[in-house]
C-alpha atoms as a PDB file:
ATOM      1  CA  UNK A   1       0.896 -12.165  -5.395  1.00  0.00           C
ATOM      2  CA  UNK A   2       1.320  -9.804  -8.578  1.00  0.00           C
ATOM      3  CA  UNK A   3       1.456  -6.192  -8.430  1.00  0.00           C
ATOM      4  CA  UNK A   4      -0.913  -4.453 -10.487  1.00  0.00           C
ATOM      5  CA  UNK A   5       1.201  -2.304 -13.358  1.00  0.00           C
ATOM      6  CA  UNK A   6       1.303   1.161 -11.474  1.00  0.00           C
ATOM      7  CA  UNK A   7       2.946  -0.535  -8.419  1.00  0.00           C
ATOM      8  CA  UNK A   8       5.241  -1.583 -11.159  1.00  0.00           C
ATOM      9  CA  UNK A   9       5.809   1.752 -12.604  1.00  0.00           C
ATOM     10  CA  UNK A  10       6.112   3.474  -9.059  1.00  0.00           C
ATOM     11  CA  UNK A  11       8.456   1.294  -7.861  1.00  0.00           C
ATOM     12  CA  UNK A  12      10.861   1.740 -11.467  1.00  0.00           C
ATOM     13  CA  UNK A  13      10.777   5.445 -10.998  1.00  0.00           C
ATOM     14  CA  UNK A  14      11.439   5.171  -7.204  1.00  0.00           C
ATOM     15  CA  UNK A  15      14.042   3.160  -7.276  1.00  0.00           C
ATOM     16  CA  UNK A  16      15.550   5.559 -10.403  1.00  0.00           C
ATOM     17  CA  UNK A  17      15.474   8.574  -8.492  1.00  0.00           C
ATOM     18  CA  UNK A  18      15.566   7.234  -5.099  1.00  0.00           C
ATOM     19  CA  UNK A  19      16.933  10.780  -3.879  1.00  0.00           C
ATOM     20  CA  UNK A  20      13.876  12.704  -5.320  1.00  0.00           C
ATOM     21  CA  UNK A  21      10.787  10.466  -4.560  1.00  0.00           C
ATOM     22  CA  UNK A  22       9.391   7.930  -2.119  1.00  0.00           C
ATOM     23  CA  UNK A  23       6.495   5.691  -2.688  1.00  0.00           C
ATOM     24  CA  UNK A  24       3.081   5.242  -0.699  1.00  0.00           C
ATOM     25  CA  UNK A  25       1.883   2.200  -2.375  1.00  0.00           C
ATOM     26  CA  UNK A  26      -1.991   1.705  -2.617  1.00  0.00           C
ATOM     27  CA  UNK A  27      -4.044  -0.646  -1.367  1.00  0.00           C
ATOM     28  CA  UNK A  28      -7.177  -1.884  -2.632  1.00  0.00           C
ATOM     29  CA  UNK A  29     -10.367  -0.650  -0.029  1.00  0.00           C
ATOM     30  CA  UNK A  30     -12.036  -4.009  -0.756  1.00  0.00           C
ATOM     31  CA  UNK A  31      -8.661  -6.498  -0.401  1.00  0.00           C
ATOM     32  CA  UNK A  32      -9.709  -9.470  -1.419  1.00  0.00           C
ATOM     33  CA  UNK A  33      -7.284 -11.789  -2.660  1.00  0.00           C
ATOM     34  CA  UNK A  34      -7.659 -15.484  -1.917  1.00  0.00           C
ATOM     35  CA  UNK A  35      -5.235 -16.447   0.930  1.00  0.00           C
ATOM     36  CA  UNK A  36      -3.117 -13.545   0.574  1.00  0.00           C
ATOM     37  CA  UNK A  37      -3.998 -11.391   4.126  1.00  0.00           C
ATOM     38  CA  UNK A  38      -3.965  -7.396   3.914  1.00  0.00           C
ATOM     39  CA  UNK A  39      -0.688  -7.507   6.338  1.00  0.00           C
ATOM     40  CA  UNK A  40       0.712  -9.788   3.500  1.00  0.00           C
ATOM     41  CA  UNK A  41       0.371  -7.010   0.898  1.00  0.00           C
ATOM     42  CA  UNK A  42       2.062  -4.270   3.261  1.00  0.00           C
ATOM     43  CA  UNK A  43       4.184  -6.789   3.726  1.00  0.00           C
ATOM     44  CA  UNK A  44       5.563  -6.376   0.470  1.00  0.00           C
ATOM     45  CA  UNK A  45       4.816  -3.218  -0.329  1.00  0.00           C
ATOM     46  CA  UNK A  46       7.416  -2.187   2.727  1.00  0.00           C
ATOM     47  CA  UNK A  47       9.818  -4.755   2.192  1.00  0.00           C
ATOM     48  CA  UNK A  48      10.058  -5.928  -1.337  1.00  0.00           C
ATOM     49  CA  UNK A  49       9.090  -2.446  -3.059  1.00  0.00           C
ATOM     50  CA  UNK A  50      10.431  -0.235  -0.175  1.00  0.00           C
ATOM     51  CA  UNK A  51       7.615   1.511   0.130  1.00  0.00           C
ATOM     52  CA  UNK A  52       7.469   4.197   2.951  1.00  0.00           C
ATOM     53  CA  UNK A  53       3.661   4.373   3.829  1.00  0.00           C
ATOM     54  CA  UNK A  54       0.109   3.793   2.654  1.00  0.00           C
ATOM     55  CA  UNK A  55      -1.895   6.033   0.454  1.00  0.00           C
ATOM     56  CA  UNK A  56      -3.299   7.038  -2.403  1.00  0.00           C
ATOM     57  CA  UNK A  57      -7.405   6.825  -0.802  1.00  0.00           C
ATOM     58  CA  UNK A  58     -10.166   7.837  -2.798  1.00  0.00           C
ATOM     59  CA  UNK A  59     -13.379   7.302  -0.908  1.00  0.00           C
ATOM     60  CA  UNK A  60     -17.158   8.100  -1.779  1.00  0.00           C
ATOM     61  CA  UNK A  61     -20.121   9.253   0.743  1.00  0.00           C
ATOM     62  CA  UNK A  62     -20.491   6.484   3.408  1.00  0.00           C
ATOM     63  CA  UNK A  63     -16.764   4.524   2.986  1.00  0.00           C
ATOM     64  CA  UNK A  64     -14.869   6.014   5.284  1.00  0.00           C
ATOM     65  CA  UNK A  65     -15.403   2.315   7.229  1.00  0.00           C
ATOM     66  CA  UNK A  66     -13.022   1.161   4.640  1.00  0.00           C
ATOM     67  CA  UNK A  67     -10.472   1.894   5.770  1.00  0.00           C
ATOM     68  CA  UNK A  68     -10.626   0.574   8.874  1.00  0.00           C
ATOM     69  CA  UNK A  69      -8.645  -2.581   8.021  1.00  0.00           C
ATOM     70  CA  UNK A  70      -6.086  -0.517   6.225  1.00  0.00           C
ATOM     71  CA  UNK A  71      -5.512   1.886   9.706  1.00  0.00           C
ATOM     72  CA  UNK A  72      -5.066  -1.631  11.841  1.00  0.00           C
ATOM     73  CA  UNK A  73      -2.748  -2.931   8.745  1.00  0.00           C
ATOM     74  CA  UNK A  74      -0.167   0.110   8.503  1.00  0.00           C
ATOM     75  CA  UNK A  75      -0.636  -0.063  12.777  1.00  0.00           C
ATOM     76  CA  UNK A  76       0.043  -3.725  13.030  1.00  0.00           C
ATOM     77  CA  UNK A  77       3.212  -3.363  10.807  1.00  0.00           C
ATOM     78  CA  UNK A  78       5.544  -0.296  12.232  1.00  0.00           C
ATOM     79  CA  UNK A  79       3.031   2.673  12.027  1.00  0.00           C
ATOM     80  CA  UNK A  80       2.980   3.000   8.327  1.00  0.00           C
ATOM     81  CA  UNK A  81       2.398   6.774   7.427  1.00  0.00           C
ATOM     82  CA  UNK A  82      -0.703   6.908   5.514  1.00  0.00           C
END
């Protein structure tokens, strides 16, 4: 699994000025990603990137469905703020 440049960049300036910032990392409304599952990418977003939550949701008229998967994901692993 890669992470997309801005996870990059979040998790440099997180980890740089850990006492000023924590990270919600995104996650993609339409996760698709071969046999990588949606719990698999909170999976590292939590524990490889030390992320603290979810976020970052921009939705249009009619999406809110969306992010349906996303609520049972951050649910499923600790109650992820979102």
């Amino acid at each position: 699994m890669i992470l997309n440049k801005a996870l990059e960049e979040l998790s440099v300036a997180i980890k740089q000025h850990s006492n000023r910032f924590v990270g919600f990392g995104s996650v993609p409304l339409s996760f698709s990603s071969g046999d990588v599952t949606l719990n698999d990418w909170v999976e590292k977003l939590v524990k490889e990137q030390k992320m603290k939550g979810l976020g970052e949701f921009t939705l249009g008229t009619g999406q809110i469905p969306l992010l349906e998967p996303i609520f049972k994901a951050a649910s499923d692993y600790m109650s992820l703020p979102i």
